[in-house]
Every structure is written in structure tokens, then in C-alpha cells.
Protein backbone atom coordinates (compact mmCIF):
# COMPACT_ATOMS: atom_id res chain seq x y z
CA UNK A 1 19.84 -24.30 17.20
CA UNK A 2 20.24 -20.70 16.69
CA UNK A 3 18.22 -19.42 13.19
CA UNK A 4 21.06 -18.16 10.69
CA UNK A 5 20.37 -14.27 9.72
CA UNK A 6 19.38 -13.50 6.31
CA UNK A 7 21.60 -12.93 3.64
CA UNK A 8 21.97 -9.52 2.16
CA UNK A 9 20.91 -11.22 -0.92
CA UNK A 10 17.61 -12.05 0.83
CA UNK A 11 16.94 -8.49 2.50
CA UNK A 12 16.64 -7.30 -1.25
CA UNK A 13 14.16 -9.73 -2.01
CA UNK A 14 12.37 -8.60 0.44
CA UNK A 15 12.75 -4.83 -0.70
CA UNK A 16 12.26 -5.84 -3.77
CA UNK A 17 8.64 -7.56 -2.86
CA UNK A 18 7.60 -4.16 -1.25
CA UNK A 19 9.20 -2.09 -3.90
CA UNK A 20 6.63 0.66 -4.43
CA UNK A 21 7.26 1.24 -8.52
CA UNK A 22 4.72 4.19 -8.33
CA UNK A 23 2.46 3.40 -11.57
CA UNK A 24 0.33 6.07 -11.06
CA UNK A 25 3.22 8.82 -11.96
CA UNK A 26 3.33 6.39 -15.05
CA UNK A 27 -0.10 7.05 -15.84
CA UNK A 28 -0.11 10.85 -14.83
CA UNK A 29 2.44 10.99 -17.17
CA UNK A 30 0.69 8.91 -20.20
CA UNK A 31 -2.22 11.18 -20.23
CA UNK A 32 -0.16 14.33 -20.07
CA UNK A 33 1.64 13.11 -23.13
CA UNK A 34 -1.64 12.49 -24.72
CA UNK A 35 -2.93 15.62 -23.94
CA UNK A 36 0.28 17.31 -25.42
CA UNK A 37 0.98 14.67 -28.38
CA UNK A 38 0.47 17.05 -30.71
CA UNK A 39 3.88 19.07 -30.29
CA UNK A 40 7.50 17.46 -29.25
CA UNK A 41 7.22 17.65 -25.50
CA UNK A 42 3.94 16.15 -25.26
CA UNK A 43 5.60 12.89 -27.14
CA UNK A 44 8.38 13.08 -24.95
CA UNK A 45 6.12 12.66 -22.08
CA UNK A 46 4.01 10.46 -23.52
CA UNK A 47 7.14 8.29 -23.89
CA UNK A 48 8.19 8.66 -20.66
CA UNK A 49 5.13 7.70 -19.42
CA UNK A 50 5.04 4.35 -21.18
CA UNK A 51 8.86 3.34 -20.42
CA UNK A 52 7.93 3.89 -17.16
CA UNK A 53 4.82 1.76 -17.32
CA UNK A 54 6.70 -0.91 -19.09
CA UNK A 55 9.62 -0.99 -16.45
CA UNK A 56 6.49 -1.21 -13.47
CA UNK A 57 4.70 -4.02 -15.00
CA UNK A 58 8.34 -5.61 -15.96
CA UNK A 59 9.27 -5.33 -12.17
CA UNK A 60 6.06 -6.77 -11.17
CA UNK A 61 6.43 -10.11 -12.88
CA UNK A 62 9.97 -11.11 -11.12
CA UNK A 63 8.30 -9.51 -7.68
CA UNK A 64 8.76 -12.54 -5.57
CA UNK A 65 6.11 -15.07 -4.76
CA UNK A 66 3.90 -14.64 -1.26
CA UNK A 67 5.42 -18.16 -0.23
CA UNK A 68 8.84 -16.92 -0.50
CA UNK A 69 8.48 -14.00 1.28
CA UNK A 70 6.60 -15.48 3.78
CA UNK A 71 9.87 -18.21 4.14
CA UNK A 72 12.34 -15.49 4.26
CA UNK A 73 9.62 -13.72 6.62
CA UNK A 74 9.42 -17.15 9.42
CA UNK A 75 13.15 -17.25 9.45
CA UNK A 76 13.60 -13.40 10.53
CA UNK A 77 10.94 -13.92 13.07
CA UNK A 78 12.18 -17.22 13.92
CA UNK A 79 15.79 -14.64 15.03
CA UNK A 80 13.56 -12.20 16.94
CA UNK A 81 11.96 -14.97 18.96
CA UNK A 82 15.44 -16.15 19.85
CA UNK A 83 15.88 -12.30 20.91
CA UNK A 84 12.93 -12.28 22.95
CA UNK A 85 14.10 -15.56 24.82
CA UNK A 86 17.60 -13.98 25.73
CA UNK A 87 15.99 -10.51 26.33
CA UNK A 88 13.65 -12.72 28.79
CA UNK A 89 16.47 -14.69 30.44
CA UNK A 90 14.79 -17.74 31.27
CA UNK A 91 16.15 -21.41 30.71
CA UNK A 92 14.55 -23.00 27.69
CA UNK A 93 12.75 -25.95 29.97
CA UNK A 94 11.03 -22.65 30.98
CA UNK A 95 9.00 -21.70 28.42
CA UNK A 96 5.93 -24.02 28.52
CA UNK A 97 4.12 -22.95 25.01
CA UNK A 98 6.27 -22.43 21.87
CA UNK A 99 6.54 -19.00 21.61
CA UNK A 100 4.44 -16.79 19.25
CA UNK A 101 4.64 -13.90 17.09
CA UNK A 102 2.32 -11.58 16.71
CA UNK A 103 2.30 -9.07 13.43
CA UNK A 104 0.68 -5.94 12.21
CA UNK A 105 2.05 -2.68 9.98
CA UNK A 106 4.00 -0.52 12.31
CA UNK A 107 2.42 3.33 12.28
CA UNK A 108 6.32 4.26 11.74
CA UNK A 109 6.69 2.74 8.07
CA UNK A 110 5.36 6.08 6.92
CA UNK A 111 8.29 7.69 8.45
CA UNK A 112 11.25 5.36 7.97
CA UNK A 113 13.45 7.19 5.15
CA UNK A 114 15.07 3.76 4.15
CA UNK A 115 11.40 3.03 3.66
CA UNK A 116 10.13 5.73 1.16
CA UNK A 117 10.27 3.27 -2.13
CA UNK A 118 8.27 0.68 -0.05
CA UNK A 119 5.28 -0.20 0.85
CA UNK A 120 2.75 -2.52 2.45
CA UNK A 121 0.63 -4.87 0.18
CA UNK A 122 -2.01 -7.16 0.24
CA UNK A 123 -1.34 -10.55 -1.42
CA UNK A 124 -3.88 -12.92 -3.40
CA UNK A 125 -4.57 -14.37 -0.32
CA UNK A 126 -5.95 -11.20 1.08
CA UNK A 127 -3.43 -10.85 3.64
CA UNK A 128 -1.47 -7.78 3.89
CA UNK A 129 2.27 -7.44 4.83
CA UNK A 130 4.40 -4.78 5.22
CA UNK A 131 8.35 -3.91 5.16
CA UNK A 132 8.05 -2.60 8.99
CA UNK A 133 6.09 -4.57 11.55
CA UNK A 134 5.39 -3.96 15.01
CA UNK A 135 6.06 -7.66 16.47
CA UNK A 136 4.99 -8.58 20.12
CA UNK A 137 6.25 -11.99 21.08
CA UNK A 138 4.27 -14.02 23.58
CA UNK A 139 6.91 -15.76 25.72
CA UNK A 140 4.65 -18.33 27.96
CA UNK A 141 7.34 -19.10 31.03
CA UNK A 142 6.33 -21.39 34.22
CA UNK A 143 5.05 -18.44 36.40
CA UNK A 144 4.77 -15.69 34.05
CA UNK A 145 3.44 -14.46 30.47
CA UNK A 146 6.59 -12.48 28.80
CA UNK A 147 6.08 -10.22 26.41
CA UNK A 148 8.90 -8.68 24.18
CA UNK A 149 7.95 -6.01 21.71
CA UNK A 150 9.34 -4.18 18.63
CA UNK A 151 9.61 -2.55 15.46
CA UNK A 152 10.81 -4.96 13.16
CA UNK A 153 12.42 -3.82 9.87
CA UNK A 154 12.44 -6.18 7.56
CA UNK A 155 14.43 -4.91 4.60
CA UNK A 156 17.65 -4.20 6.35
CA UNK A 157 16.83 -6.63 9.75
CA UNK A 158 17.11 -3.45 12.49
CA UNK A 159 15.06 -3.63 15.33
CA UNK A 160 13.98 -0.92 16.95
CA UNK A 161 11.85 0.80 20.45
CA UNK A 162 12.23 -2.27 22.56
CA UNK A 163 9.69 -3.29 25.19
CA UNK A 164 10.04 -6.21 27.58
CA UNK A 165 6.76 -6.96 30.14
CA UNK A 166 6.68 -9.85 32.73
CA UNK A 167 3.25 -10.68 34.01
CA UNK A 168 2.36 -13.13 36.57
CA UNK A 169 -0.45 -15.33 35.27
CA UNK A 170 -2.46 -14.58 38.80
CA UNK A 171 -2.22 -11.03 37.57
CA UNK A 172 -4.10 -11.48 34.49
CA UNK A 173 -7.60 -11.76 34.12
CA UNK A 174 -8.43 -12.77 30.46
CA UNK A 175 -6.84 -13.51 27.23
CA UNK A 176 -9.47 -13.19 23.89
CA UNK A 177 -9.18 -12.90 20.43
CA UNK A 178 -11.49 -9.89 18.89
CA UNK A 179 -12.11 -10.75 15.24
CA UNK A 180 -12.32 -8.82 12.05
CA UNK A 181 -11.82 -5.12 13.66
CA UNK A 182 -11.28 -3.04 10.17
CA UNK A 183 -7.83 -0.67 9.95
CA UNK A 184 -8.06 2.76 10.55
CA UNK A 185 -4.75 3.72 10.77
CA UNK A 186 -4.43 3.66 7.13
CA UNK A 187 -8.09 4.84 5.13
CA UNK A 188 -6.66 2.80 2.33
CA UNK A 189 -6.28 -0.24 3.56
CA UNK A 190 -9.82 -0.13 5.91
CA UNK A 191 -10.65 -3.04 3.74
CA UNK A 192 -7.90 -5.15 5.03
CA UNK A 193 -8.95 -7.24 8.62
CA UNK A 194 -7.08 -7.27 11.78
CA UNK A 195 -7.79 -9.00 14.59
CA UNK A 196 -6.93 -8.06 18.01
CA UNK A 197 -5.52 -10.26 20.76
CA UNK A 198 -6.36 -8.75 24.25
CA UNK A 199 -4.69 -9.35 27.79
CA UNK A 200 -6.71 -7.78 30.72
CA UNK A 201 -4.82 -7.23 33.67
CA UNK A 202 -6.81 -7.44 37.44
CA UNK A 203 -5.51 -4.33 37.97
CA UNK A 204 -7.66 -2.73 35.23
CA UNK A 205 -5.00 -2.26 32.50
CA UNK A 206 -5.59 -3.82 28.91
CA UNK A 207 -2.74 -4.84 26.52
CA UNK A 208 -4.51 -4.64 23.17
CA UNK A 209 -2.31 -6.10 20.49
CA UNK A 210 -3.23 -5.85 16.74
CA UNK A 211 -2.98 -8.65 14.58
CA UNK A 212 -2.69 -9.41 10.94
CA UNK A 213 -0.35 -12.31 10.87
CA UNK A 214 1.07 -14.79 13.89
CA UNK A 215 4.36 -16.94 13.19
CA UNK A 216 5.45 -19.73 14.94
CA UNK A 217 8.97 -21.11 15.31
CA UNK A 218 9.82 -23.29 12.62
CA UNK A 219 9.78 -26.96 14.61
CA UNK A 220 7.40 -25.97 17.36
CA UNK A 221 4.38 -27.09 16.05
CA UNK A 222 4.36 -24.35 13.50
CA UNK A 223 6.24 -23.73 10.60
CA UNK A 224 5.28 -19.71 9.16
CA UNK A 225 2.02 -18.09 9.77
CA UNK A 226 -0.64 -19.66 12.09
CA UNK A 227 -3.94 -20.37 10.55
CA UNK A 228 -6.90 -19.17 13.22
CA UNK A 229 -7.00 -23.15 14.51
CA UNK A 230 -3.29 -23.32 15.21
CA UNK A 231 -3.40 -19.78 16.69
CA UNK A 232 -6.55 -20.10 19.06
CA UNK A 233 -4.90 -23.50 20.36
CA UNK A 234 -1.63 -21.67 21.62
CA UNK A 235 -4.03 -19.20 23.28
CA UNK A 236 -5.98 -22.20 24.60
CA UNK A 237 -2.90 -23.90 26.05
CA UNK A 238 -2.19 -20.16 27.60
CA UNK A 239 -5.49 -19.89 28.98
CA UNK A 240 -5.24 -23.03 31.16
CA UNK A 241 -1.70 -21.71 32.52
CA UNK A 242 -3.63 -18.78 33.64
CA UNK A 243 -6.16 -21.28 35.08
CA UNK A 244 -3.42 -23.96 36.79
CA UNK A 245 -0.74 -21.14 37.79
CA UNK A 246 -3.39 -18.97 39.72
């Protein structure tokens, strides 16, 4: 069964989640007042600052929860692996792993426009999300290892710089997991950890995917974001493909 699209109702829950509200301007402002409290202006600003303070923390209690998102999240993804599958065009009896997602912060988030009151966050769990994800899908077919890559915007559900790979599992040498490989690509965020799944070709080339989060299909063994266990037995069962296919 085809995954129904989200609702524009549930894109701006998941704007809303990012929604960047910018407390720090609050607080420039608060201490500017302060500074100035003694004459009208400086109250004025000092008011300003606190309103928007108040509205910031206000926002933050209805922000929605990290299971929600992460619902609204598997049933976008659970769309984009049905994209992969056509982009692929392979007959379902096929594909002889569920498919699997792999996540991390796209470099591009900085630059989206639609994106500028957004921003990526790290939950209570300590795992971070963001609005705009670059998503590789791992499409494990009877004599070949598909891969179908994107920019996924999750606010308004574009996709974006499409990339479809077919490799022949006798063509590739190794599949590993590298673990807890900090984040550069933002300084602050270098406390978040991404893994890295890595596909070595025998011609030399290496497909390095970064990883914060893998999804699974809902009904595939997997329903949302893989735990290390579920994830490291999907690359097991790929890893003896490789071995029986050679």
C-alpha cells in the first residue's frame, strides 16, 4: 500500500518543531533595556525584550513532542522509499532486505530561504534532527545494491538533487559501520555523534554516507528509527548478499 502524503496541517508541525524563535535577540534586547531603563527608550526595549522572551518560552511549551515528529518523520520517509523503489524499477519480489533510510543534516539547510526561521535541534534523547536531510536509501535488489539519494525537505515535502547508483554486489568489497565520528560541518553541533556507513567498491572508490538517524518502512521489521541492533542486522543480512551473490 502506497504511504498517504502529509497533510499541510502536519508540514507545520513540523515547521513548527524546528521553528528557530531566536531567544538570544530576546536577551540582547533585555539587557539593552536594562542598560537604558533609566530613560523611556531603554523601558521600551526592555519591554520588548521580555514580550519577546515570553512569546519564545510560550512557543516552546506547545513545540511538538520528539515521538510525534519522529511519526510524522517515518511516514515522509516511508513516501521517499516508495520513490526510491519506482526510481529503481525493480518488481517488489526483488528487493531482498526491507529497504533503509539513511539520515543526516543536509550542508544546504543553511541556504534554503524557506528555511531561515528553522533550524536543526537536538532532542532529550540526544539525537539531533533537522528540517532538511540528505537521505540515501539502501535498496538491496537480487543482483544489485541500489542506492537512491536526496535532499529531503521536510517542512514543505520537496525533494531535491537526485542521485540513483546500481552496484553489483561482486563489485563491492565491504560494507562497515564507523562509529561516533564527531560533526564538523557545523562547530556547534561537534558535540552531536554521527556515524558513518561505508561501501568500498573493488575498483577503489568509497561511498561514505553520514549517519545520524536510519528509518525503516513501517511493517518491514521496523517501524521509525532503527536502534544500532536493528540497523547492524539489515547490514548483516546485506553483507551475506555480497557473500552469496559474488
Amino acid at each position: 500500500m502506497t504511504p498517504q502524503s502529509l497533510s499541510d496541517d502536519e508540514r507545520s508541525r513540523i515547521r513548527f518543531y524546528f521553528l528557530d524563535s531566536r531567544l538570544r535577540y530576546g536577551l540582547i534586547l533585555l539587557v539593552f533595556g536594562l542598560i537604558l531603563i533609566e530613560v523611556t527608550l531603554g523601558k521600551l526595549i526592555f519591554l520588548a525584550g521580555l514580550t519577546w522572551l515570553g512569546a519564545g518560552l510560550a512557543l516552546a511549551t506547545k513545540r511538538p513532542s520528539e515521538k510525534e515528529l519522529d511519526q510524522l518523520l517515518s511516514r515522509d520517509l516511508s513516501s521517499l522509499i516508495e520513490a526510491a523503489a519506482r526510481a529503481l524499477d525493480r518488481p517488489e519480489d526483488d528487493i531482498q532486505v526491507p529497504p533503509v533510510a539513511l539520515l543526516s543534516p543536509s550542508p544546504l539547510v543553511a541556504q534554503a530561504t524557506d528555511l531561515r526561521s528553522v533550524r536543526p535541534r537536538s532532542g532529550r534523547d540526544g539525537h539531533l534532527r533537522s528540517p532538511l536531510n540528505r537521505a540515501v536509501i539502501l535498496m538491496p535488489m537480487e543482483d544489485q545494491l541500489g542506492l537512491y539519494s536526496c535532499d529531503q525537505n521536510a517542512v514543505n515535502g520537496q525533494i531535491s538533487n537526485i542521485s540513483v547508483e546500481e552496484h553489483h554486489y561482486r563489485d563491492i568489497a565491504s560494507v562497515r559501520m564507523e562509529e561516533n565520528l564527531a560533526s564538523t560541518a557545523n562547530p556547534a553541533r561537534r558535540s552531536a555523534s554521527i556515524q558513518r556507513l561505508s561501501l568500498e567498491l573493488t575498483n577503489g572508490r568509497i561511498v561514505a554516507v553520514p549517519v545520524v538517524a536510519a528509518w525503516q518502512k513501517p511493517g518491514t521489521g521496523g517501524d521509525g528509527v532503527l536502534g544500532p541492533t536493528e540497523l547492524e542486522k539489515t547490514l548483516g543480512a546485506i553483507r551475506v548478499l555480497l557473500r552469496d551473490r559474488r
